[in-house]
C-alpha atoms as a PDB file:
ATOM      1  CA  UNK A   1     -22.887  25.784  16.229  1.00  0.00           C
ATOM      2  CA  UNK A   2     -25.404  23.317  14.653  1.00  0.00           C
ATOM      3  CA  UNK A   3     -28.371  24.060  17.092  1.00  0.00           C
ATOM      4  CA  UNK A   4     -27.211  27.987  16.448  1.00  0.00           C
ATOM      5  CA  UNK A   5     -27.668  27.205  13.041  1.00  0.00           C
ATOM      6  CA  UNK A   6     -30.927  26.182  13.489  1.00  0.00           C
ATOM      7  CA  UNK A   7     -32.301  28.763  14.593  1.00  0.00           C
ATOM      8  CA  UNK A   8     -31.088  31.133  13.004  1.00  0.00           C
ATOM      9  CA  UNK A   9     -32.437  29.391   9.553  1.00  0.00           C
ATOM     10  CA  UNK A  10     -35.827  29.159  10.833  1.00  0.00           C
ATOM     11  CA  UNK A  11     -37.128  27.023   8.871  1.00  0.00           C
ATOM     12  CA  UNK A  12     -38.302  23.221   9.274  1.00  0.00           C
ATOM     13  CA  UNK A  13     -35.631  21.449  10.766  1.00  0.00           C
ATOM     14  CA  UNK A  14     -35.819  18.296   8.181  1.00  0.00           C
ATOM     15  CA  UNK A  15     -35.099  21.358   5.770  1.00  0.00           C
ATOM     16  CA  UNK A  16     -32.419  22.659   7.581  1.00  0.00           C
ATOM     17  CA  UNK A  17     -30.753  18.804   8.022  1.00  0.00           C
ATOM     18  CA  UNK A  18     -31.199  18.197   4.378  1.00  0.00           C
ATOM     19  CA  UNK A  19     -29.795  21.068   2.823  1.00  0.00           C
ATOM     20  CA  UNK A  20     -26.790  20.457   5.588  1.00  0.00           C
ATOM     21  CA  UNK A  21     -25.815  16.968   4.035  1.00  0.00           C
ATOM     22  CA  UNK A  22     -26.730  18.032   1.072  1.00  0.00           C
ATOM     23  CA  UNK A  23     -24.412  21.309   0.723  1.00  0.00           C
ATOM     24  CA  UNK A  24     -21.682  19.496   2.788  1.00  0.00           C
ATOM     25  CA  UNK A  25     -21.799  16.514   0.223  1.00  0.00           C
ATOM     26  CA  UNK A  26     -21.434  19.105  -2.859  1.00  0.00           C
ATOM     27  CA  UNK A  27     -18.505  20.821  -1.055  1.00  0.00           C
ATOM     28  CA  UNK A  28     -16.538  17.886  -0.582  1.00  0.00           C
ATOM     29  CA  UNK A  29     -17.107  16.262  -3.710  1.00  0.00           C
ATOM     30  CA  UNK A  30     -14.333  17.818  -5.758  1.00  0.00           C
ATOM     31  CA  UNK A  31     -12.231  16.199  -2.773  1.00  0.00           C
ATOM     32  CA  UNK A  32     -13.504  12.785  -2.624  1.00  0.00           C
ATOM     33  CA  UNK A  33     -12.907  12.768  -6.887  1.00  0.00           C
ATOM     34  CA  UNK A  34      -9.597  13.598  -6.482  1.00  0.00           C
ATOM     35  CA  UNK A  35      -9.244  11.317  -3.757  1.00  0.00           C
ATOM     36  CA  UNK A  36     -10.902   8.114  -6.380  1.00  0.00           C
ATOM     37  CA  UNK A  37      -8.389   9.592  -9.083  1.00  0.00           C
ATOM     38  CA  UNK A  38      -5.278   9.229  -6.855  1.00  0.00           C
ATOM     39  CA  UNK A  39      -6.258   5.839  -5.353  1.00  0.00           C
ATOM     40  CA  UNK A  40      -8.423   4.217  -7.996  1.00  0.00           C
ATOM     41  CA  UNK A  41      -9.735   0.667  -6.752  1.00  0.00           C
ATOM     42  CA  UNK A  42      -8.775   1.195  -3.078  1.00  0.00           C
ATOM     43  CA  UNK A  43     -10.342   4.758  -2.611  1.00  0.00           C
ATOM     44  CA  UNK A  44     -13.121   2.583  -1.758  1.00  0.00           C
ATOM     45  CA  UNK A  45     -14.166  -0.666  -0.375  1.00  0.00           C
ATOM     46  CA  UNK A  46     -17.331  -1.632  -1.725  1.00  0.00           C
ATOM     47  CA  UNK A  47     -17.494  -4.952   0.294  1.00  0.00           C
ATOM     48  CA  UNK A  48     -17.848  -2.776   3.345  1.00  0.00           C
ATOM     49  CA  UNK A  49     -19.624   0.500   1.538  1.00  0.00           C
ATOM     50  CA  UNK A  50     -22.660  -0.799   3.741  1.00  0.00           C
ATOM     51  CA  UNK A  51     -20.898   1.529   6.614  1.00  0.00           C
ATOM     52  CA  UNK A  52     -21.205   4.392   5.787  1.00  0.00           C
ATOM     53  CA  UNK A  53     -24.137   4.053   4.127  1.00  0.00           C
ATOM     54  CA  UNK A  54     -25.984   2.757   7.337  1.00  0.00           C
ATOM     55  CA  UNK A  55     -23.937   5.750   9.175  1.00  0.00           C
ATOM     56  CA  UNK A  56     -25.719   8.467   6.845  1.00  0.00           C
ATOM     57  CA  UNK A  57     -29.147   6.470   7.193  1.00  0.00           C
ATOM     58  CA  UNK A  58     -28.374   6.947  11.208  1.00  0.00           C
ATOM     59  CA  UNK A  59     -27.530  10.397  10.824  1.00  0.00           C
ATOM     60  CA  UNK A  60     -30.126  11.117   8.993  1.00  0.00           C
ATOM     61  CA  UNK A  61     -33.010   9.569  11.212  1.00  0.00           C
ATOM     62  CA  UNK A  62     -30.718  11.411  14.230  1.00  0.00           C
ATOM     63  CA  UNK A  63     -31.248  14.236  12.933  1.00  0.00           C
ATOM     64  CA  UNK A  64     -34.793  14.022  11.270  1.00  0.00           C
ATOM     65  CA  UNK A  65     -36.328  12.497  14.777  1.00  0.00           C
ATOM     66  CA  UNK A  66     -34.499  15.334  16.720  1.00  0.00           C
ATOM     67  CA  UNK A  67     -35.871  17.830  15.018  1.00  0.00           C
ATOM     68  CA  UNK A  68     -38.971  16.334  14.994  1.00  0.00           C
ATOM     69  CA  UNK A  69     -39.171  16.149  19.102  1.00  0.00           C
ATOM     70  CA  UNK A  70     -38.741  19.889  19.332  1.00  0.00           C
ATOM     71  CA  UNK A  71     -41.855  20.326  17.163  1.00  0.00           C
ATOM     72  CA  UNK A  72     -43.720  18.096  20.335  1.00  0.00           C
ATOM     73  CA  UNK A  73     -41.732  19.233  23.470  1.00  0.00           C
ATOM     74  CA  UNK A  74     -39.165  21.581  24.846  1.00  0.00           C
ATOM     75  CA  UNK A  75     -35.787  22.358  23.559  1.00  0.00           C
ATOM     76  CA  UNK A  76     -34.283  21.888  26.598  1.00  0.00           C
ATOM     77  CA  UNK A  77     -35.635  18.339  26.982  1.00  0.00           C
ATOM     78  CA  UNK A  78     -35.046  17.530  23.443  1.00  0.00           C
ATOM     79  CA  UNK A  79     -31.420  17.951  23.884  1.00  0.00           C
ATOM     80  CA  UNK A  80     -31.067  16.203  26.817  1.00  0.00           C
ATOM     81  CA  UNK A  81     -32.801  13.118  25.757  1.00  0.00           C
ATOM     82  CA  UNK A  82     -30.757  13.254  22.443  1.00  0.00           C
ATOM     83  CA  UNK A  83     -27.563  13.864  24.750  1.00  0.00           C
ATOM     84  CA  UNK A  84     -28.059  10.249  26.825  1.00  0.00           C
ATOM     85  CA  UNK A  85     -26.457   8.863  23.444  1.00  0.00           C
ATOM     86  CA  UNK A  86     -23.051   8.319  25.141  1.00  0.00           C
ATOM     87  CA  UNK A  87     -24.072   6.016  27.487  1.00  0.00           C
ATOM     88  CA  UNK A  88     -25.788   3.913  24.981  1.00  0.00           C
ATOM     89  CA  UNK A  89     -22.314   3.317  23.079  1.00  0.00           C
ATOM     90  CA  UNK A  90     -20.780   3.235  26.509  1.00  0.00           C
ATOM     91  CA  UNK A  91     -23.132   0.201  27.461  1.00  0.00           C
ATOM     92  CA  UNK A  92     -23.092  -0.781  23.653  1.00  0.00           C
ATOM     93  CA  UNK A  93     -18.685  -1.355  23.238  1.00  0.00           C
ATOM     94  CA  UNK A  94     -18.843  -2.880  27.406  1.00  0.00           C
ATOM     95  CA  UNK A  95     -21.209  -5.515  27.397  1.00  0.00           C
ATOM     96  CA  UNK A  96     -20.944  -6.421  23.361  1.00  0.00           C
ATOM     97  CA  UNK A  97     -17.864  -5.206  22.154  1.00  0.00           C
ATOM     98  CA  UNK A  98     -16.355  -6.521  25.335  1.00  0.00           C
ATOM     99  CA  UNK A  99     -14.499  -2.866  25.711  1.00  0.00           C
ATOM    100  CA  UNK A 100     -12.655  -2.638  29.064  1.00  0.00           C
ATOM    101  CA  UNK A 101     -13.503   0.345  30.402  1.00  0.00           C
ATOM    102  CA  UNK A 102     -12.358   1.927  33.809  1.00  0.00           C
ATOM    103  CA  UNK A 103     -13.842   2.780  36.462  1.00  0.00           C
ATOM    104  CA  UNK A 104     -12.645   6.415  36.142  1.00  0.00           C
ATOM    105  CA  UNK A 105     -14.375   6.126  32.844  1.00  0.00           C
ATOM    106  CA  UNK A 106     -17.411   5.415  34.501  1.00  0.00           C
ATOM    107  CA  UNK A 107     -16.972   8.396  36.955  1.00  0.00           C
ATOM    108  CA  UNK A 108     -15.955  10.578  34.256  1.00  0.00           C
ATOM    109  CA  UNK A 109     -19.155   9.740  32.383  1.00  0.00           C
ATOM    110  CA  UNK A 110     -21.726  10.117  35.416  1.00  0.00           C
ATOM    111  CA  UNK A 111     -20.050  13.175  35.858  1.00  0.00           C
ATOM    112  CA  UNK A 112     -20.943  14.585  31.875  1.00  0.00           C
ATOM    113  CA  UNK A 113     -24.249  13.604  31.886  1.00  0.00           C
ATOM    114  CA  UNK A 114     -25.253  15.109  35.137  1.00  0.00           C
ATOM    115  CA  UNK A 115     -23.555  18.592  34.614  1.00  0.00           C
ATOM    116  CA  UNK A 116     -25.656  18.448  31.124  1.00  0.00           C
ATOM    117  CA  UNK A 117     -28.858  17.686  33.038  1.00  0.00           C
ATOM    118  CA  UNK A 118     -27.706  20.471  34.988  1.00  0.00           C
ATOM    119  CA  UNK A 119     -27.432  22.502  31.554  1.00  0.00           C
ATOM    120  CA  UNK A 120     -30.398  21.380  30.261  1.00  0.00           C
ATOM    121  CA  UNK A 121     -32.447  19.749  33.107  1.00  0.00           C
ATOM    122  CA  UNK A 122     -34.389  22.372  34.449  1.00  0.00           C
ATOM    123  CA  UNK A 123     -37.619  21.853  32.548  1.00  0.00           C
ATOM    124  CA  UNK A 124     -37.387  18.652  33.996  1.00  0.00           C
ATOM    125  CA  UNK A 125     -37.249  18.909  36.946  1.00  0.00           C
ATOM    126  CA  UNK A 126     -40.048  21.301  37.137  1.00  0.00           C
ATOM    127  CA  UNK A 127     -42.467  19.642  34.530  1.00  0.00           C
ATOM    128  CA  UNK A 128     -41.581  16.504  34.289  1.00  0.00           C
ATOM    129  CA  UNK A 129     -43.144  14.701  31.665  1.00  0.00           C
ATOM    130  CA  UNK A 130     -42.372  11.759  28.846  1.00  0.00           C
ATOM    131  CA  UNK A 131     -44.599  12.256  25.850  1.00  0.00           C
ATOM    132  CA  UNK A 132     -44.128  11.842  22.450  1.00  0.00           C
ATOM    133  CA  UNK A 133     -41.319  14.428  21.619  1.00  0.00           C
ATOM    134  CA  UNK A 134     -39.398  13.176  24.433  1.00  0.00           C
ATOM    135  CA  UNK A 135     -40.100   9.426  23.024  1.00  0.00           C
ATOM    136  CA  UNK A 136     -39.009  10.799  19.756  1.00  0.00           C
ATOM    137  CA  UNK A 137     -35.596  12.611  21.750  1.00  0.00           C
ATOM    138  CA  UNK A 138     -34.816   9.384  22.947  1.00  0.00           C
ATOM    139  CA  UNK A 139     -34.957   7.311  19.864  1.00  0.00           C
ATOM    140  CA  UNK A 140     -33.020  10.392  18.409  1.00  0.00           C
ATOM    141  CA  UNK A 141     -29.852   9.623  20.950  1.00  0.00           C
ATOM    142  CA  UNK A 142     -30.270   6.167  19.545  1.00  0.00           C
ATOM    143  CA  UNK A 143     -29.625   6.874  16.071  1.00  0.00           C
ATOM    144  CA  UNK A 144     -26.593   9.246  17.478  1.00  0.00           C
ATOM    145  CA  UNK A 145     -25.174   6.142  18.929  1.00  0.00           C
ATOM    146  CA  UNK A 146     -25.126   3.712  16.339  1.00  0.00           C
ATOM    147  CA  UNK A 147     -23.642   6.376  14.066  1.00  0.00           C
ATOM    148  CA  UNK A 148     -20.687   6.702  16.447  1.00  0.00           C
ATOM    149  CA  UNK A 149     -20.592   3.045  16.792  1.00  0.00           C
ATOM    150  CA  UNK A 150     -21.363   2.692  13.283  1.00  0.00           C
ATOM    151  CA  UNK A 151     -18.717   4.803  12.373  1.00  0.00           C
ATOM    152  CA  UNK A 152     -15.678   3.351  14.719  1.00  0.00           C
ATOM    153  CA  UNK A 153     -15.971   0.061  12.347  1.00  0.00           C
ATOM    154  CA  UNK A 154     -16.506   1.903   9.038  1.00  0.00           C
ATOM    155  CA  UNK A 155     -12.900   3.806  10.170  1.00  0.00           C
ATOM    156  CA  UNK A 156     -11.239   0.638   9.992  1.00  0.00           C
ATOM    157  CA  UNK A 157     -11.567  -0.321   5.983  1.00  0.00           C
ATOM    158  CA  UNK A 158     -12.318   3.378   4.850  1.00  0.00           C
ATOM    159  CA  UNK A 159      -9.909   6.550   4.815  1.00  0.00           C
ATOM    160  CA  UNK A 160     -11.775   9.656   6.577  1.00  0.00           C
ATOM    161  CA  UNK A 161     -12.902  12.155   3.876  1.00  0.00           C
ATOM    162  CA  UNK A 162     -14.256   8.906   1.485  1.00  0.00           C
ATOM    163  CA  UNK A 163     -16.210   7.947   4.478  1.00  0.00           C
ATOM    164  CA  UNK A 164     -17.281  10.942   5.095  1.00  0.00           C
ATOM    165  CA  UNK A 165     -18.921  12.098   2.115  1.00  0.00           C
ATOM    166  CA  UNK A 166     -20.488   8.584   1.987  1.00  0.00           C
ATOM    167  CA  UNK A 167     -22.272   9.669   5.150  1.00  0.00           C
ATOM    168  CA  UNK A 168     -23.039  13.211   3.981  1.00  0.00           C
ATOM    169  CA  UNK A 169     -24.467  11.837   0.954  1.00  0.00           C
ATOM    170  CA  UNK A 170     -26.667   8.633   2.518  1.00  0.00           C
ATOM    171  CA  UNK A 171     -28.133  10.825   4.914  1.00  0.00           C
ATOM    172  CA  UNK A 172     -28.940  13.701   2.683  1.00  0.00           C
ATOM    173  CA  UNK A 173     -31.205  11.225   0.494  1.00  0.00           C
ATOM    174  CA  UNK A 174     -32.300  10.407   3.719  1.00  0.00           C
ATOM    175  CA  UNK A 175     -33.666  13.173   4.814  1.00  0.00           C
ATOM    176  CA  UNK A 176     -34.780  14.292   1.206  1.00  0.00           C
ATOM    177  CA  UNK A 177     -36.918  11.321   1.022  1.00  0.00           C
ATOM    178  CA  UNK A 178     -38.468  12.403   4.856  1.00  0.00           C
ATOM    179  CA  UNK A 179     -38.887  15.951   3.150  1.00  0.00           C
ATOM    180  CA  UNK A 180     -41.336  15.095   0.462  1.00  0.00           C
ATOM    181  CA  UNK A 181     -43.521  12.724   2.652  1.00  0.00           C
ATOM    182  CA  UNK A 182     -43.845  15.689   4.973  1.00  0.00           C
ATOM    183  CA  UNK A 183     -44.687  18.318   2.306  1.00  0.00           C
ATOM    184  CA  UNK A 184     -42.110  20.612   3.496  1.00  0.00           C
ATOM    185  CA  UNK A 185     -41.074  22.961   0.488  1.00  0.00           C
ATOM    186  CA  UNK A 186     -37.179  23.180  -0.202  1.00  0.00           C
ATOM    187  CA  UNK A 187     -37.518  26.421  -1.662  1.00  0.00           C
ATOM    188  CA  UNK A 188     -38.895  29.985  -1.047  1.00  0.00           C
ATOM    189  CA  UNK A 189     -36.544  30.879   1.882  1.00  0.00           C
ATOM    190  CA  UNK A 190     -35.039  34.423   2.352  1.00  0.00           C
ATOM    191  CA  UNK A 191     -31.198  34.922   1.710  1.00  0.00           C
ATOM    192  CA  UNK A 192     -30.612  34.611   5.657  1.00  0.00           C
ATOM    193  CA  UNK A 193     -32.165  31.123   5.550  1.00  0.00           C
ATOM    194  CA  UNK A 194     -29.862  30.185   3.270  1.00  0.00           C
ATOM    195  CA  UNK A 195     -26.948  31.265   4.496  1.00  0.00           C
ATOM    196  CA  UNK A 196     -27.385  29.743   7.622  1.00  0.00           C
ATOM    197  CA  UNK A 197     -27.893  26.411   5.713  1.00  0.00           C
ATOM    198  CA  UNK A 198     -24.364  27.284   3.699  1.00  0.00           C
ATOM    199  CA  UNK A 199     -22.850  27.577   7.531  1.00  0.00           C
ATOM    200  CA  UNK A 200     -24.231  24.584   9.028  1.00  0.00           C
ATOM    201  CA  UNK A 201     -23.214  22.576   5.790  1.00  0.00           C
ATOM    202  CA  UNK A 202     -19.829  24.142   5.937  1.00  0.00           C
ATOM    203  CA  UNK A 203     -18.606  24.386   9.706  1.00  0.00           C
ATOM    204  CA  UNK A 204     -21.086  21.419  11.415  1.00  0.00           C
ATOM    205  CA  UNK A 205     -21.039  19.207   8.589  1.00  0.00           C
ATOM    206  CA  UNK A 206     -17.799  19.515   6.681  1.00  0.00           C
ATOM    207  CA  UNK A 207     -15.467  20.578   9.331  1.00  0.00           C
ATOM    208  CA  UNK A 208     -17.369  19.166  12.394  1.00  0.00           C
ATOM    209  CA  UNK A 209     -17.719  15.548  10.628  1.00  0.00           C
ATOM    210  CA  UNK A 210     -15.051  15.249   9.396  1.00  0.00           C
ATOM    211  CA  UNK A 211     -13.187  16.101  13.089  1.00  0.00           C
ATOM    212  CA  UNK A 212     -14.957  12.841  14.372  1.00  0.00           C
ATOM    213  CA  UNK A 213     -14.787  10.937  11.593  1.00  0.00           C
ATOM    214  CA  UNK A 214     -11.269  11.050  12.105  1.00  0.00           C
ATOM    215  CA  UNK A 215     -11.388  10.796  15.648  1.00  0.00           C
ATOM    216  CA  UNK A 216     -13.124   7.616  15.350  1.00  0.00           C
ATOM    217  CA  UNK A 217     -10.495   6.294  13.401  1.00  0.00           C
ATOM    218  CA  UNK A 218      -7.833   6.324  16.219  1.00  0.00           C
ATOM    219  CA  UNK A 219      -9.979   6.811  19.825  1.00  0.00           C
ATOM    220  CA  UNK A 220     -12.947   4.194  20.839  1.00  0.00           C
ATOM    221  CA  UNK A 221     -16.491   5.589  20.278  1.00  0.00           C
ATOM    222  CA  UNK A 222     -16.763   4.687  23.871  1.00  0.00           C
ATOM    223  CA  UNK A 223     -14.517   8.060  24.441  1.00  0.00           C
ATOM    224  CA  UNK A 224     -15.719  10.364  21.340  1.00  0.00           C
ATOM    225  CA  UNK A 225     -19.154  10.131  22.159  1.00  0.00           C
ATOM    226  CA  UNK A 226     -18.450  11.350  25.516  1.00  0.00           C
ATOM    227  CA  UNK A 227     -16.451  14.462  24.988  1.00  0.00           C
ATOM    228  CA  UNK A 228     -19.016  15.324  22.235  1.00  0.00           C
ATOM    229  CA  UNK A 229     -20.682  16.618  25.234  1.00  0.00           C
ATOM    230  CA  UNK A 230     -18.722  19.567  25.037  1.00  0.00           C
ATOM    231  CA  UNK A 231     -20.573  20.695  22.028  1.00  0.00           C
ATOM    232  CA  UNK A 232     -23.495  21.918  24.005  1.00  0.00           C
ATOM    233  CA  UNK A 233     -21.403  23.588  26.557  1.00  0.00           C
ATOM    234  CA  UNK A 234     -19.759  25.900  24.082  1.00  0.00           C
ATOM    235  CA  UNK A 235     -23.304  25.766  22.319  1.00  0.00           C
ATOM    236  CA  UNK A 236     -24.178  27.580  25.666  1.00  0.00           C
ATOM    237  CA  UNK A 237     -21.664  29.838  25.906  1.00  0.00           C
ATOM    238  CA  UNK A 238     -21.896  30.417  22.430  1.00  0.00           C
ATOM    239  CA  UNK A 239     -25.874  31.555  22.852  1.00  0.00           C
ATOM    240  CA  UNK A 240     -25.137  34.179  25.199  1.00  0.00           C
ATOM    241  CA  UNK A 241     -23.513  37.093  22.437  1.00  0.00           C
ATOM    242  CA  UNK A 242     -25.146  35.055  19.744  1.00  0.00           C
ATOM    243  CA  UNK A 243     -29.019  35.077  20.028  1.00  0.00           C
ATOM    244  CA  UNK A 244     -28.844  37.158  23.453  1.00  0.00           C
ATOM    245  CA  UNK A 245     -29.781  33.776  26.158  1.00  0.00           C
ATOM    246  CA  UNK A 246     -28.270  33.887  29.181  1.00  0.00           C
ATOM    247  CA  UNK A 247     -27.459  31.094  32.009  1.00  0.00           C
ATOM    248  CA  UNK A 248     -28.299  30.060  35.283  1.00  0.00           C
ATOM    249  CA  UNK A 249     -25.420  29.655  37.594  1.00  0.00           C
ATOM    250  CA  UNK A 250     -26.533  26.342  37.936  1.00  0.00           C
ATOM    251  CA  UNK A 251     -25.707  26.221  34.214  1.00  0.00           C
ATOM    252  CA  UNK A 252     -22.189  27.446  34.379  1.00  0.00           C
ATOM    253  CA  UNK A 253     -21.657  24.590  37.303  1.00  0.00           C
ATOM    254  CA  UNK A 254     -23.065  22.246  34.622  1.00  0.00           C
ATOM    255  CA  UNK A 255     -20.702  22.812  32.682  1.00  0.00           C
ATOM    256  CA  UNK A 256     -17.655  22.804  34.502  1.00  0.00           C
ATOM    257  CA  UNK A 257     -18.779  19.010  35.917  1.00  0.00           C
ATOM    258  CA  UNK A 258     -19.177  18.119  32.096  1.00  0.00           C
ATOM    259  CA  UNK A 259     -15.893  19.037  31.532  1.00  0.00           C
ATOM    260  CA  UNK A 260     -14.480  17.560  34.683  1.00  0.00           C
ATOM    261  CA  UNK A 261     -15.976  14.159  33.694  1.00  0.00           C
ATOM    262  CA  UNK A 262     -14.821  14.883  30.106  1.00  0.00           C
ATOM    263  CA  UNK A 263     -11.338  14.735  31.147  1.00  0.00           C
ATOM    264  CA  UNK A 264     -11.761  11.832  33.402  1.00  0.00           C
ATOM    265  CA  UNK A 265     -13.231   9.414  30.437  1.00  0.00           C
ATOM    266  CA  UNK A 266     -10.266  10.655  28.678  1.00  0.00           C
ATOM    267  CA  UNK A 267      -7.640  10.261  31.337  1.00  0.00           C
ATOM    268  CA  UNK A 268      -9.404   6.689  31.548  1.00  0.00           C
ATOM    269  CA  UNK A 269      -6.365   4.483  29.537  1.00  0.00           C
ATOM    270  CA  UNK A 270      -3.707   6.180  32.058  1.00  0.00           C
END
């Protein structure tokens, strides 16, 4: 829903990332006090507190950089660059983590990336080109890695909903601070706007973060990052009664191979 989100706010897209950390780390505040009150000195670890605080710094450059790209090139080829993050963390927990992964792993991750270039290729193929928003899509799926990666280690001394909001609220300054050096204005949007900031803070943030936060405190980053790529199949499918797109059938096999490799990377450990 996030890139739904997005458009239907239409507004900046720093904005639109701000106010989604921002609402998501007001929501889940009465939570994470609670959470302090019950657990006093353990609710958090401050010798580690760098975590999550570098995860919300990633996040937020993810998302500010992302958003950014669009501004310079296509969607379509914004997304895909962003989507290459996988294989970063893939090559990232192998070669330096010393992570042994299989080679129906490997299979199983060939196979998601090339159904999503099948999703999301097509501008590519017929105008190829690598120019500044691309540059920026790429450093994008960077900063989407090393959350993930970020993330698997932060798991290991913090509970889920303490690290989350940590996250939320790290990249929220974030991104507030990348707000006023842009001169974007935070204000003056219509009701709509609004609510679609209220439902990407709610469902992406709150809900969706929290879902791999916890993930990523019991599977490798190696396999979360990975079936992530569902998101933008069901963002696909999603698009079609939503804002009225439709799909190639090239598309639809897309996404069927991204789900096939999907279930190979996480078959991988059997």
């Amino acid at each position: 829903m996030s890139g739904i989100f997005v458009r239907l706010a239409n507004a900046p897209g720093v904005v639109t990332s701000f106010y989604r950390m921002f609402i998501a780390s007001m929501i889940m505040l009465p939570f994470f006090w609670n959470y302090v009150r019950k657990h006093r000195n353990s609710a958090l670890n401050w010798h580690y507190l760098w975590l999550p605080l570098l995860g919300g710094i990633f996040t937020g450059l993810d998302h500010y950089t992302w958003s950014t790209a669009i501004g310079y090139t296509r969607i379509a080829n914004a997304t895909l660059m962003n989507y290459i993050a996988p294989l970063w963390v893939a090559l990232f927990a192998h070669f330096l983590w010393k992570q042994q992964l299989k080679q129906r792993f490997w299979i199983g991750l060939v196979l998601t990336l090339c159904g999503i270039f099948a999703i999301f290729g097509n501008d590519m193929l017929t105008a190829p080109q690598l120019g500044m928003g691309d540059l920026l899509a790429i450093f994008s799926s960077l900063f989407y890695a090393g959350y993930f990666l970020i993330t698997q280690r932060g798991r290991e001394y913090f509970q889920t909903l303490p690290y989350v909001w940590v996250v939320a609220l790290g990249s929220a300054v974030t991104l507030l601070i990348i707000v006023f050096l842009s001169g974007h204005p935070l204000a003056g949007y219509p009701l709509k706007t609004y609510l679609a900031f209220l439902g990407a803070a709610l469902l992406s943030q709150v809900i969706g973060y929290f879902s791999v936060g916890y993930a990523l405190g019991h599977i490798s980053a190696a396999v979360v990052a990975p079936t992530m790529l569902a998101s933008p199949v069901l963002a696909a499918l999603l698009a079609i009664p939503l804002t009225g797109e439709t799909l190639a059938p090239v598309q639809y096999l897309g996404g069927l191979i991204s789900l096939s490799g999907i279930y190979l990377i996480n078959r991988h450990t059997t």
